[in-house]
C-alpha atoms as a PDB file:
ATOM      1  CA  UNK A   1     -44.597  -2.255  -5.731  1.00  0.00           C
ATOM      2  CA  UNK A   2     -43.579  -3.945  -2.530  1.00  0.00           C
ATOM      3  CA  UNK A   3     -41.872  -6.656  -4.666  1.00  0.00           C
ATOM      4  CA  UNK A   4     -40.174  -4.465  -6.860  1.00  0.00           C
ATOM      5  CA  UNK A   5     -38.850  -2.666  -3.795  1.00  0.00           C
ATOM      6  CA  UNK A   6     -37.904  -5.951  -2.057  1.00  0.00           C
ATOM      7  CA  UNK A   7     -36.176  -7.671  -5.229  1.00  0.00           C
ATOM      8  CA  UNK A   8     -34.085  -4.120  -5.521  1.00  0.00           C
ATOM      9  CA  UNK A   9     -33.107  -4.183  -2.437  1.00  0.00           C
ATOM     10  CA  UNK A  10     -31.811  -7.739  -2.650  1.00  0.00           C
ATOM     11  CA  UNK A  11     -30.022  -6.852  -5.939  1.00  0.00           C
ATOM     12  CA  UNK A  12     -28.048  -3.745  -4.202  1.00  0.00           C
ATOM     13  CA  UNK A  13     -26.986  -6.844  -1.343  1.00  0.00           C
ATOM     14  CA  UNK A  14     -25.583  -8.853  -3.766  1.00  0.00           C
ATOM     15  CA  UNK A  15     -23.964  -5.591  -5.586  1.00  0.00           C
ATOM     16  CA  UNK A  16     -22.863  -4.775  -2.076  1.00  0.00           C
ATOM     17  CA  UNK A  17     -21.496  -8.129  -1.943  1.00  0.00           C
ATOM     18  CA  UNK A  18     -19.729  -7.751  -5.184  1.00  0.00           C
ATOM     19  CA  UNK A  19     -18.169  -4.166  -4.733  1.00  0.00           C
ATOM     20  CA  UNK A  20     -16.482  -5.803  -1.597  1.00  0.00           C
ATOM     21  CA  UNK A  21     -15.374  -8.544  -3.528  1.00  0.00           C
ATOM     22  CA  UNK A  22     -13.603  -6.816  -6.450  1.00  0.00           C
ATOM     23  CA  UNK A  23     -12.384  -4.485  -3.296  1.00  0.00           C
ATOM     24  CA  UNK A  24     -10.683  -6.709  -2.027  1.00  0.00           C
ATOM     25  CA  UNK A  25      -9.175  -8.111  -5.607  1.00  0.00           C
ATOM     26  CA  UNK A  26      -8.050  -4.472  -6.006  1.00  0.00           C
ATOM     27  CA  UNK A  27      -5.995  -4.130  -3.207  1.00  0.00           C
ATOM     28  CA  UNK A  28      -4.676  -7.596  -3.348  1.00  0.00           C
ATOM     29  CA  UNK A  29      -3.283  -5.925  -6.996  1.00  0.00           C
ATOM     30  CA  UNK A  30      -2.304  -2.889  -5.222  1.00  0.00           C
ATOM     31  CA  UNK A  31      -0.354  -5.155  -2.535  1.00  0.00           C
ATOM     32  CA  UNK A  32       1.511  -7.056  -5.138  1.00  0.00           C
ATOM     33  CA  UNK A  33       2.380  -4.132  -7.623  1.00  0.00           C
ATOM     34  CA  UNK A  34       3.789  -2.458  -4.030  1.00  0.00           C
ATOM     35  CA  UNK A  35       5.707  -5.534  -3.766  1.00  0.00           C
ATOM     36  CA  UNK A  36       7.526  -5.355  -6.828  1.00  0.00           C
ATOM     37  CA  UNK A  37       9.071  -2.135  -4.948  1.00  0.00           C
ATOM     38  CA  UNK A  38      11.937  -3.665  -3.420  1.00  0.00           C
ATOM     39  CA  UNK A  39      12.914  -5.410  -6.309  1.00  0.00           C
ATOM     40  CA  UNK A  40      12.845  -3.300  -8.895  1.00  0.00           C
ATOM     41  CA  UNK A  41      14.410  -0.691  -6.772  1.00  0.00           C
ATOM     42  CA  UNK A  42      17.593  -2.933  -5.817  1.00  0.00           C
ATOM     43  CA  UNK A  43      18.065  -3.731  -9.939  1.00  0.00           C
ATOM     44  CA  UNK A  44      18.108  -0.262 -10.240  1.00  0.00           C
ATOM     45  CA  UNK A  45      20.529   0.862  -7.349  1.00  0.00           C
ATOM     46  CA  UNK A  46      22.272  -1.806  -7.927  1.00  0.00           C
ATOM     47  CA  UNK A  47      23.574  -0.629 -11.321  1.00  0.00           C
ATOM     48  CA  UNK A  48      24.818   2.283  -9.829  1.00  0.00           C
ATOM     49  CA  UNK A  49      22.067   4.201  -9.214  1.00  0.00           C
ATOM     50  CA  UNK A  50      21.479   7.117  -6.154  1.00  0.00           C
ATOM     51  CA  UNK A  51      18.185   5.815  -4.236  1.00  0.00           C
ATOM     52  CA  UNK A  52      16.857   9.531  -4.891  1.00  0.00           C
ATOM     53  CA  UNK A  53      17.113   9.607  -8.206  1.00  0.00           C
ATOM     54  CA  UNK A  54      15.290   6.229  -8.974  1.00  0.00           C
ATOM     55  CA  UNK A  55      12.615   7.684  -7.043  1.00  0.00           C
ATOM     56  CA  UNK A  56      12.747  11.182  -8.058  1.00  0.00           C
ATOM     57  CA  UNK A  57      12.373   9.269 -11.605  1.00  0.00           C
ATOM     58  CA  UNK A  58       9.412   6.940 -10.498  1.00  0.00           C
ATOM     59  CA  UNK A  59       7.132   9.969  -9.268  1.00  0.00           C
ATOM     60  CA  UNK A  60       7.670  12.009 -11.928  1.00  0.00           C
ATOM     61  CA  UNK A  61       7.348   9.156 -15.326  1.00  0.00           C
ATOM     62  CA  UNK A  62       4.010   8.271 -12.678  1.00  0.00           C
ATOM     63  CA  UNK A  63       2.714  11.646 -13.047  1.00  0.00           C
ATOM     64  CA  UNK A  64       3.412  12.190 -16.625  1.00  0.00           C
ATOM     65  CA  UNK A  65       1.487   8.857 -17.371  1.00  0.00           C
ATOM     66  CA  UNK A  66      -1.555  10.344 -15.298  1.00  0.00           C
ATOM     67  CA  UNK A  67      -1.696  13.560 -17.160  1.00  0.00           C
ATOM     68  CA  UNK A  68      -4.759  12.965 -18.575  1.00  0.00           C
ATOM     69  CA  UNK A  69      -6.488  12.058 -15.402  1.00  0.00           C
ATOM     70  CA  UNK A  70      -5.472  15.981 -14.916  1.00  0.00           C
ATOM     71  CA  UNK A  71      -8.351  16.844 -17.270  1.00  0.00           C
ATOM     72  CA  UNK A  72     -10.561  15.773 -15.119  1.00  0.00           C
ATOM     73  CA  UNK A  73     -10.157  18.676 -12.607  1.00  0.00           C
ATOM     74  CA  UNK A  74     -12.292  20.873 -14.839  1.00  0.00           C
ATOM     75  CA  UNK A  75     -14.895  18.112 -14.905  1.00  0.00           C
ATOM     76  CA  UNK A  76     -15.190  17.450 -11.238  1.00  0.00           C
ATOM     77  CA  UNK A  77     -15.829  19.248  -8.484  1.00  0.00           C
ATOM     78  CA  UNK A  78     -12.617  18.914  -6.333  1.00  0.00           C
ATOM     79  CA  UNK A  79     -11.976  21.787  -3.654  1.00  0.00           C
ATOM     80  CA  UNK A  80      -8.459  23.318  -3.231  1.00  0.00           C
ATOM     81  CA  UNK A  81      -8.248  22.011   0.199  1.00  0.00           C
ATOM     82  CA  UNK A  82      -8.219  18.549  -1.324  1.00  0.00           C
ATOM     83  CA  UNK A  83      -6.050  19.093  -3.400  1.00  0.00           C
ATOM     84  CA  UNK A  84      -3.826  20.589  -1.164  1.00  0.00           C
ATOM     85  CA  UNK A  85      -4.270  17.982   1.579  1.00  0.00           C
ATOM     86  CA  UNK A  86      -3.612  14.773  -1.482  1.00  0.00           C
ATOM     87  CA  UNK A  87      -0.388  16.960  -2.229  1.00  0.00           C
ATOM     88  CA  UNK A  88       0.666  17.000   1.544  1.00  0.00           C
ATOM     89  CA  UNK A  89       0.070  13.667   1.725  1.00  0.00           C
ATOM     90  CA  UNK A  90       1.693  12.250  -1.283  1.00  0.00           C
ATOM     91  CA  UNK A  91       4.666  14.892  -0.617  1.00  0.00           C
ATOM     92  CA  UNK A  92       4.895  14.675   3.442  1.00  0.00           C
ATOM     93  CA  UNK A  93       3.297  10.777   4.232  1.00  0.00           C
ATOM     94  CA  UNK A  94       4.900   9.274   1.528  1.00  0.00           C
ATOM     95  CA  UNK A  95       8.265  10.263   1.096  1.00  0.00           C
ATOM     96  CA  UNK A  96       8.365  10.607   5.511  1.00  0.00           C
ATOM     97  CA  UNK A  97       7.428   6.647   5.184  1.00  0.00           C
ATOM     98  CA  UNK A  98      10.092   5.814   2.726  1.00  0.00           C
ATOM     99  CA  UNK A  99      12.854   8.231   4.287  1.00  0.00           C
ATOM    100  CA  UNK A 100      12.247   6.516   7.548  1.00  0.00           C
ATOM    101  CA  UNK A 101      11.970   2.340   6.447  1.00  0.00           C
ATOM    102  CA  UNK A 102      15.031   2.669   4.239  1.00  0.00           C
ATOM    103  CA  UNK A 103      17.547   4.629   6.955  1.00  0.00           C
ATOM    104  CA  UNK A 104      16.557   2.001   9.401  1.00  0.00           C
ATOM    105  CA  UNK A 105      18.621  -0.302   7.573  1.00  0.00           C
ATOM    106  CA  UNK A 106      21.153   1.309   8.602  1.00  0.00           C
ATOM    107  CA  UNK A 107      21.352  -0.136  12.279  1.00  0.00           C
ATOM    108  CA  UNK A 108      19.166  -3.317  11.631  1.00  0.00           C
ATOM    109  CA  UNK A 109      18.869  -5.788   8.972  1.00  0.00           C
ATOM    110  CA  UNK A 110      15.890  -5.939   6.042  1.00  0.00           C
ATOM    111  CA  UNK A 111      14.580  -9.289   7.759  1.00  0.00           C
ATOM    112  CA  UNK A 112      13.493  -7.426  11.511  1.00  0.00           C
ATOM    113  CA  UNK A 113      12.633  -3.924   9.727  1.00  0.00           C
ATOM    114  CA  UNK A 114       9.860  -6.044   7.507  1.00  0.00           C
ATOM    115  CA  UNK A 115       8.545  -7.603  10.639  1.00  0.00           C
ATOM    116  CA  UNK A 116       8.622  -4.372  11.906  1.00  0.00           C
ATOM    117  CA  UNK A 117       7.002  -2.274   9.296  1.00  0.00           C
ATOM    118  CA  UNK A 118       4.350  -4.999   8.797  1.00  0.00           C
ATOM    119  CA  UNK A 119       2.590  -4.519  12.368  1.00  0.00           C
ATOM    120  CA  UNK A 120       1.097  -1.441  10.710  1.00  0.00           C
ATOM    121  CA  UNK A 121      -2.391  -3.707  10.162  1.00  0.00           C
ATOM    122  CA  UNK A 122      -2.443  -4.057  14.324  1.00  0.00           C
ATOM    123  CA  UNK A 123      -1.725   0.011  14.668  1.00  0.00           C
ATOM    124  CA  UNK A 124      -4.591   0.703  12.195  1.00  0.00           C
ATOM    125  CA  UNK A 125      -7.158  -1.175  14.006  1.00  0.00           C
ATOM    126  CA  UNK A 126      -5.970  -0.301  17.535  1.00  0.00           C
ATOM    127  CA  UNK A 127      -6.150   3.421  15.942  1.00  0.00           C
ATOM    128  CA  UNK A 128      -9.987   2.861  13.988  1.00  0.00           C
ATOM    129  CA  UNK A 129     -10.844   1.400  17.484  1.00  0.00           C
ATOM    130  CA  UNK A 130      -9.796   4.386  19.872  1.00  0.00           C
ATOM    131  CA  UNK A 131     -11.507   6.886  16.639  1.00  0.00           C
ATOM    132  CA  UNK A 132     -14.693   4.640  16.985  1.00  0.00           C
ATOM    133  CA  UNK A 133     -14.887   4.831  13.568  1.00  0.00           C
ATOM    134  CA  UNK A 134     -14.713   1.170  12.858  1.00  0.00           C
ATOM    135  CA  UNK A 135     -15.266  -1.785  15.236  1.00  0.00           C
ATOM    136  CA  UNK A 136     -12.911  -4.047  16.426  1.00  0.00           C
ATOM    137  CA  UNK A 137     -14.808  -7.587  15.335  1.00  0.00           C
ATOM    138  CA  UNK A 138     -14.188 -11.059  16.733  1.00  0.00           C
ATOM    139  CA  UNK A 139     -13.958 -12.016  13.323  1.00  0.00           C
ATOM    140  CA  UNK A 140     -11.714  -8.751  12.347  1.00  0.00           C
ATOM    141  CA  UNK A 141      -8.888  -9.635  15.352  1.00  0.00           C
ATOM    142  CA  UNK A 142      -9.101 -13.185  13.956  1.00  0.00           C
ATOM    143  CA  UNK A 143      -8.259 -12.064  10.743  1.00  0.00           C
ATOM    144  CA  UNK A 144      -5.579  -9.765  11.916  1.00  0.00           C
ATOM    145  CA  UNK A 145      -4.107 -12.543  14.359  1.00  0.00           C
ATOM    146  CA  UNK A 146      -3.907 -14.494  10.946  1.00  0.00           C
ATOM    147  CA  UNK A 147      -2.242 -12.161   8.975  1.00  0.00           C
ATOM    148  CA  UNK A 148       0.183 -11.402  11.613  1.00  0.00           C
ATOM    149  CA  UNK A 149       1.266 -15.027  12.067  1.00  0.00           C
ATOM    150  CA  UNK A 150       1.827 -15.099   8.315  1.00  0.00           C
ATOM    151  CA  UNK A 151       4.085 -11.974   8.758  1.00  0.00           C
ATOM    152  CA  UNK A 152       5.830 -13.203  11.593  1.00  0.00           C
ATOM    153  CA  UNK A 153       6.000 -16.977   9.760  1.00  0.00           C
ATOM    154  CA  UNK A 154       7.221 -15.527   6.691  1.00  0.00           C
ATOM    155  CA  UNK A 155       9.834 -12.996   7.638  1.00  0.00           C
ATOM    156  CA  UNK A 156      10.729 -14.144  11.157  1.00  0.00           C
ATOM    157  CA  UNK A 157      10.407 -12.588  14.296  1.00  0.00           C
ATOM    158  CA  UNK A 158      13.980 -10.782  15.334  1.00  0.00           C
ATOM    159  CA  UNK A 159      15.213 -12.559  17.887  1.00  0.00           C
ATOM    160  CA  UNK A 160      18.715 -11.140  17.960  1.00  0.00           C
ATOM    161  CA  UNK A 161      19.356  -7.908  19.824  1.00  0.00           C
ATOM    162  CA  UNK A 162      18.696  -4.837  18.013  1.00  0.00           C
ATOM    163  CA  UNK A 163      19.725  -1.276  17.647  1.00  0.00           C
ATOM    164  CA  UNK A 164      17.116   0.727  19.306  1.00  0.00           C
ATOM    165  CA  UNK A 165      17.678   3.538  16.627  1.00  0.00           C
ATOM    166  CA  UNK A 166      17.053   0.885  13.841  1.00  0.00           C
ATOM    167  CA  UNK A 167      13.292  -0.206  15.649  1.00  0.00           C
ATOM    168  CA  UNK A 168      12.405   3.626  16.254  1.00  0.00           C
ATOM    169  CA  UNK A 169      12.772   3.926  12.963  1.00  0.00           C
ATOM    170  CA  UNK A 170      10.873   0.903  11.806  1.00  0.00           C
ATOM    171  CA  UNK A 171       8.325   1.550  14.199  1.00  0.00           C
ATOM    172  CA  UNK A 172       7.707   4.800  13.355  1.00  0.00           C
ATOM    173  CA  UNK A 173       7.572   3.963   9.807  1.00  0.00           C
ATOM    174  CA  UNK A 174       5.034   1.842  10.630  1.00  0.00           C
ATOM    175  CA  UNK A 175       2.978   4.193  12.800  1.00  0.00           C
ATOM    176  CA  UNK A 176       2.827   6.430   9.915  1.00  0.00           C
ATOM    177  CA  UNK A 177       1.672   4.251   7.804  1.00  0.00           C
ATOM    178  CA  UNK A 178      -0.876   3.549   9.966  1.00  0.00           C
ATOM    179  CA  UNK A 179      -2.158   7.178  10.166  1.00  0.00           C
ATOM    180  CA  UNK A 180      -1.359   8.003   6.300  1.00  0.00           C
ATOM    181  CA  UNK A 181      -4.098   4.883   5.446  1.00  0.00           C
ATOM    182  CA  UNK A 182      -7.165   6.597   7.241  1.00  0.00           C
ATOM    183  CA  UNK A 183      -6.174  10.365   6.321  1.00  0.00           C
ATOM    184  CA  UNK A 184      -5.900   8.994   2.950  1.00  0.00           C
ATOM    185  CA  UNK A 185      -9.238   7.268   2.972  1.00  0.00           C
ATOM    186  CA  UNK A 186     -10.397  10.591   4.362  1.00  0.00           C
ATOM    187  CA  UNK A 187      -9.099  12.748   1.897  1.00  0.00           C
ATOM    188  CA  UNK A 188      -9.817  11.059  -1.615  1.00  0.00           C
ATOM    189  CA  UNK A 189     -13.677  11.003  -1.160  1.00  0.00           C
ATOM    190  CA  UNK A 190     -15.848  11.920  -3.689  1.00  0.00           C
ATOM    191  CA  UNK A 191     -12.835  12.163  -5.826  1.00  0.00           C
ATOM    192  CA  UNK A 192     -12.265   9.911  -8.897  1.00  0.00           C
ATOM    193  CA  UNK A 193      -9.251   7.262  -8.088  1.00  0.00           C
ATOM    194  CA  UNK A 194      -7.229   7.750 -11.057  1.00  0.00           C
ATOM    195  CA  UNK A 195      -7.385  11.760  -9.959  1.00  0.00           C
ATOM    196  CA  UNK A 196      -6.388  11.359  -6.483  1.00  0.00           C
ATOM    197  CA  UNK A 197      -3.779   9.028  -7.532  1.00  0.00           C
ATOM    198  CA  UNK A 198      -2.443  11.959  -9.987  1.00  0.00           C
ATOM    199  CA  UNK A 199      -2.031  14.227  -7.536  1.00  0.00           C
ATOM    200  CA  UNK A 200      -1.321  12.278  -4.418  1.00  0.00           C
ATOM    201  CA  UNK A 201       1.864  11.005  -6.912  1.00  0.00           C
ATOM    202  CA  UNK A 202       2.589  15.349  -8.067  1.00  0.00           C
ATOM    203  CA  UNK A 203       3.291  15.754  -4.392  1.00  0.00           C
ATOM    204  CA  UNK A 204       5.887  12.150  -3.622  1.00  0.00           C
ATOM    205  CA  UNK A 205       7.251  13.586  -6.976  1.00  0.00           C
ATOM    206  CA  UNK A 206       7.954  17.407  -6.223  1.00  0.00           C
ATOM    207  CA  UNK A 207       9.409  15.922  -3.122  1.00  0.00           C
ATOM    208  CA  UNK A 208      12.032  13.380  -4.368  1.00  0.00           C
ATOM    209  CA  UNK A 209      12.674  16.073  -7.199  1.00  0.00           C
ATOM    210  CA  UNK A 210      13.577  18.708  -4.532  1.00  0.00           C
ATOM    211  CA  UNK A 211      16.084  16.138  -2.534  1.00  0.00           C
ATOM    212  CA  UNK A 212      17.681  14.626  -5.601  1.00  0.00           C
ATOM    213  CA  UNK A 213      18.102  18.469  -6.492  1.00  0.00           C
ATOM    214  CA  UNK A 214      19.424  19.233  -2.935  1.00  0.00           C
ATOM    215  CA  UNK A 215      21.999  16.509  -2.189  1.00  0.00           C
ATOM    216  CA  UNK A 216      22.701  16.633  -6.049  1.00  0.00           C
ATOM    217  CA  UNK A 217      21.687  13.211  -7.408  1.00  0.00           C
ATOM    218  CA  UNK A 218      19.279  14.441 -10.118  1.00  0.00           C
ATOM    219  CA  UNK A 219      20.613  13.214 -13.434  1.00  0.00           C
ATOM    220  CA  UNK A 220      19.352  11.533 -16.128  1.00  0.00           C
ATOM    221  CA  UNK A 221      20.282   7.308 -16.008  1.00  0.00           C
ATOM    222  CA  UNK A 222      21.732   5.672 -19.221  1.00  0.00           C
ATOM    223  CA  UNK A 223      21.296   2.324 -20.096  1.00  0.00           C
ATOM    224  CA  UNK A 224      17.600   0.644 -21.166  1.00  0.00           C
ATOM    225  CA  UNK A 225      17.536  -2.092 -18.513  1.00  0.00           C
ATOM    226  CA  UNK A 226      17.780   0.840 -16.116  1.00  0.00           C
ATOM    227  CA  UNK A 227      15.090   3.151 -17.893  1.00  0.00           C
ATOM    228  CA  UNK A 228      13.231  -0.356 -17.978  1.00  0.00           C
ATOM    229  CA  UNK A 229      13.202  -0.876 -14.619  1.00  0.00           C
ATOM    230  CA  UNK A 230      12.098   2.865 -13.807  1.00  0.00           C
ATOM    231  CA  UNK A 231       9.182   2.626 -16.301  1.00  0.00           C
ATOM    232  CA  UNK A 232       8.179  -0.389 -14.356  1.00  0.00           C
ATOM    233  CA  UNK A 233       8.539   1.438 -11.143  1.00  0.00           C
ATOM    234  CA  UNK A 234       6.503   4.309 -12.522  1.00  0.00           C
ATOM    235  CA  UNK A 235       3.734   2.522 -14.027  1.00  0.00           C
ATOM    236  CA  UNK A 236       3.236  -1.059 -11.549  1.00  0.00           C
ATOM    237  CA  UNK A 237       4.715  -0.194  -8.582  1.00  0.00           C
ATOM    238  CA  UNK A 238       3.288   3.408  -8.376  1.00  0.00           C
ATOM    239  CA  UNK A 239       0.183   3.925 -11.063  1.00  0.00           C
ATOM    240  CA  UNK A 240      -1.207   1.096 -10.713  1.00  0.00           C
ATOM    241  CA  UNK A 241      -0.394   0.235  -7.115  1.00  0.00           C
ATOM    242  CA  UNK A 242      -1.499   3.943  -5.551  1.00  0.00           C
ATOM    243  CA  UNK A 243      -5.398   4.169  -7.734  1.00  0.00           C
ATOM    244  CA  UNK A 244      -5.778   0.392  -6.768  1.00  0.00           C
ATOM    245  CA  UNK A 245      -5.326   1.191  -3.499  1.00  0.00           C
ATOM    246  CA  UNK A 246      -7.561   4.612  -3.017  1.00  0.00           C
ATOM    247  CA  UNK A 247     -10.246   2.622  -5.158  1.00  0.00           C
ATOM    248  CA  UNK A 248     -10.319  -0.456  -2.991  1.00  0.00           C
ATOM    249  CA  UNK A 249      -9.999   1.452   0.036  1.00  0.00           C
ATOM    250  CA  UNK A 250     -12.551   3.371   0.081  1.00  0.00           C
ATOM    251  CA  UNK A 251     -15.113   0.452  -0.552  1.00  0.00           C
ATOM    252  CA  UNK A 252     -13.377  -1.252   2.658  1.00  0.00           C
ATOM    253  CA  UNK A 253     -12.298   1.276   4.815  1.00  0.00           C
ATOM    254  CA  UNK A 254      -8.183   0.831   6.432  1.00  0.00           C
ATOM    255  CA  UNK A 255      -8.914  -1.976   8.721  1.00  0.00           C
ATOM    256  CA  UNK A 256      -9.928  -4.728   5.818  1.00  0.00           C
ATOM    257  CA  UNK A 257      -7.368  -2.862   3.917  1.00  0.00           C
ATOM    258  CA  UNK A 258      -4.276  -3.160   5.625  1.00  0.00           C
ATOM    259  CA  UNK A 259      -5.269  -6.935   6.587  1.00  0.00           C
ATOM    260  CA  UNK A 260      -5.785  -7.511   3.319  1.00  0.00           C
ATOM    261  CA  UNK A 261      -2.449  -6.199   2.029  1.00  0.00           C
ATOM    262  CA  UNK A 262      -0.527  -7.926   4.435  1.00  0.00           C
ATOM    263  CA  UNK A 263       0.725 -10.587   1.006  1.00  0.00           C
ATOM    264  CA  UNK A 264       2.918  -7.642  -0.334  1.00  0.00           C
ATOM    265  CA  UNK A 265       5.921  -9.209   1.303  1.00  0.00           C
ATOM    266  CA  UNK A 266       4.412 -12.732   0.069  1.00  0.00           C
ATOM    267  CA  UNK A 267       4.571 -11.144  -3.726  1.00  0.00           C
ATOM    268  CA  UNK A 268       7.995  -9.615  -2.988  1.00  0.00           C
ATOM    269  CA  UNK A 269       9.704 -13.024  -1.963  1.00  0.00           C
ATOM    270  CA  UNK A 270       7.733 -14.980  -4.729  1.00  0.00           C
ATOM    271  CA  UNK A 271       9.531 -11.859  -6.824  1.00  0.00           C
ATOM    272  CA  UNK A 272      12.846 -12.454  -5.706  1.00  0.00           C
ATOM    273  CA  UNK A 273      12.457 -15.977  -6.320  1.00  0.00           C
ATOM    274  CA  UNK A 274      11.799 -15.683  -9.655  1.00  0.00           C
ATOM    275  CA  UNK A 275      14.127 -12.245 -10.703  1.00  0.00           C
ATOM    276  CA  UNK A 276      16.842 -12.573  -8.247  1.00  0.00           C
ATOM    277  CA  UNK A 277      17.101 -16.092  -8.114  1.00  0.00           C
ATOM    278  CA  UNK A 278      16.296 -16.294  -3.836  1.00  0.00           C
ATOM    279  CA  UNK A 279      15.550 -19.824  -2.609  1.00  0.00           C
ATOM    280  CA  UNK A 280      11.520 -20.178  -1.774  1.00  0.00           C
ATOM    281  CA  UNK A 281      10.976 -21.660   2.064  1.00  0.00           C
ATOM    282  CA  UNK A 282       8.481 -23.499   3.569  1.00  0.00           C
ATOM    283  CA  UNK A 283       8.228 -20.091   5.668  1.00  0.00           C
ATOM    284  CA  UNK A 284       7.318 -18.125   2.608  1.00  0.00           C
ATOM    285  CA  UNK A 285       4.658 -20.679   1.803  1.00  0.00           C
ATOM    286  CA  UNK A 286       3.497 -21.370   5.279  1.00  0.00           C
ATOM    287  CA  UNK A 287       3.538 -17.539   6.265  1.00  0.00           C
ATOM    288  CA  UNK A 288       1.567 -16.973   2.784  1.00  0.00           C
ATOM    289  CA  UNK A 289      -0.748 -19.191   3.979  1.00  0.00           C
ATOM    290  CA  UNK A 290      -1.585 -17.983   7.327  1.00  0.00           C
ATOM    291  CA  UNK A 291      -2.270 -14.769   5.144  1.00  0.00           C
ATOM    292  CA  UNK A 292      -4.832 -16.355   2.496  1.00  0.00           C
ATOM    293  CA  UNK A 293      -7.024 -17.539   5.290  1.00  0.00           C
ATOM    294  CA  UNK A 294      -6.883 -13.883   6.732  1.00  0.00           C
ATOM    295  CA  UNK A 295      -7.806 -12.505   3.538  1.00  0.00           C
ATOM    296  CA  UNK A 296     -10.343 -15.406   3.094  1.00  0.00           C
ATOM    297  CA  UNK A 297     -12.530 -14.569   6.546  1.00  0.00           C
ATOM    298  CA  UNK A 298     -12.670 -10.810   5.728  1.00  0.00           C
ATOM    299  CA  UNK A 299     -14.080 -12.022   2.645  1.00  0.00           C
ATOM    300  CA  UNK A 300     -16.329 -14.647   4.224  1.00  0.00           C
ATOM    301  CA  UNK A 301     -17.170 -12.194   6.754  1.00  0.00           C
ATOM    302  CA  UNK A 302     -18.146  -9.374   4.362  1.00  0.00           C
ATOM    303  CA  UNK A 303     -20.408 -11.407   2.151  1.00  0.00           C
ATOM    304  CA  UNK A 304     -22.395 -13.242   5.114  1.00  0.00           C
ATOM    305  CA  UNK A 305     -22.921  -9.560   6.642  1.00  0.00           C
ATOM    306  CA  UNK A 306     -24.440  -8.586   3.361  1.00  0.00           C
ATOM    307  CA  UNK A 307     -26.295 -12.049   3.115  1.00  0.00           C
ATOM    308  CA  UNK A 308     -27.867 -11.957   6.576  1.00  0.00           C
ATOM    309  CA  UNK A 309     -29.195  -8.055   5.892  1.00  0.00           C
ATOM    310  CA  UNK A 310     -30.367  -9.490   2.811  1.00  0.00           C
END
């Protein structure tokens, strides 16, 4: 019996060790299919497009394609304060975070609001830190230090003066973020990922829908590059993006998870390379770099924690 007990405990290590693992895979998918925001987005505004109604567009084609992950609220015990809270979320967090990143370009350029935005992984574990709800790790800040050298490598710290207005704005798009990651975490347990993702999106979509309405940019686009372009919004850069993301995260918690998705701007220059035609740097590479190694000790450190208890 004591053997049987011993080689099942080993076996839920190494499954412990494995759930971290395809964690981490997940959000690395999440992190990319987020990345393919910026460019799809600009395609779309760029043929003429209102910013509102590509997004108004994106929620609601997301929704419609998790329908049947609706069903599942008969199935599943889900209170109506979840529900309520993923709708507040989704509707409030989200659309805030957007609404706030993509007015700050209009004092600063796209260059300082991504190095910006991307301290978020820094305000998240100074945040889990003062909660005490997870530990700041030598091996965590090392990873973080990595990842924000990437950032800062990739992007470029702003070394120009800058409209104060512009960094509020980035800054507090940032701090959000930083707060929506753990409330999110918070809210979605014990609730299937593809379900939370529904109705997290039902909220960002009632939202955009109610400000296209309001400042009278809800129409329906023509052309099928355009539709194209929203379908891939709808389905990579929100479906698949948002229920990787609740699915990894709540295997690693927001710490590991924002370090980890640190490569989205990575993705979105490797992107641009290939749809818009940008030159690739040795920045992009070096900065994506930095980043790999980051993602490579939270990794390292995950599976030798679940070796050693082993």
């Amino acid at each position: 019996m004591a053997v049987d007990v011993g080689e099942s405990y080993i076996a839920a290590m190494k499954s412990m060790g494995a759930s971290v693992g395809w964690a981490t895979t997940l959000i690395v998918v999440s992190a990319v299919s987020f990345g393919s925001i910026s460019v799809l987005t600009l395609l779309t505004t760029g043929a003429g497009l209102p910013l509102l109604t590509v997004m108004a567009w994106r929620y609601v084609i997301g929704a419609l394609l998790l329908v049947p992950s609706a069903s599942s609220l008969a199935t599943h015990s889900v209170s109506k304060r979840q529900i309520s809270q993923l709708l507040l979320i989704g509707g409030f967090g989200q659309a805030l975070i957007t609404y706030l990143s993509l007015y700050s370009l209009r004092y600063i350029p796209v260059g300082p609001l991504a190095f910006l935005f991307y301290t978020y992984p820094a305000w998240v574990a100074a945040i889990a830190a003062m909660r005490r709800t997870e530990r700041l790790t030598p091996v965590r800040v090392s990873a973080l230090t990595l990842a924000l050298i990437g950032v800062t490598v990739m992007v470029g710290a702003p070394v120009e003066k800058l409209n104060p207005i512009g960094v509020a704005l980035a800054l507090g798009s940032s701090l959000l973020y930083a707060i929506y990651l753990p409330a999110l975490e918070y809210v979605q347990q014990g609730i299937p990922a593809m379900l939370a993702t529904f109705v997290l999106i039902v909220g960002a979509a009632v939202t955009f829908v109610i400000a296209a309405l309001l400042t009278r940019e809800a129409f329906v686009p023509q052309g099928i590059a355009v539709w194209t372009n929203i379908a891939l919004l709808a389905a990579v850069s929100t479906v698949i993006a948002f229920s990787a993301l609740i699915k990894g995260l709540s295997v690693l918690g927001p710490v590991r998870t924002a370090i980890i998705a640190t490569v989205e701007p990575f993705f979105t220059t490797i992107l641009g390379v290939l749809v818009l035609g940008i030159q690739l740097g040795v920045a992009t590479i070096a900065g994506g770099l930095f980043i790999a190694m980051a993602i490579l000790v939270i990794e390292w450190s995950s599976t030798s924690r679940a070796t050693a208890t082993a």
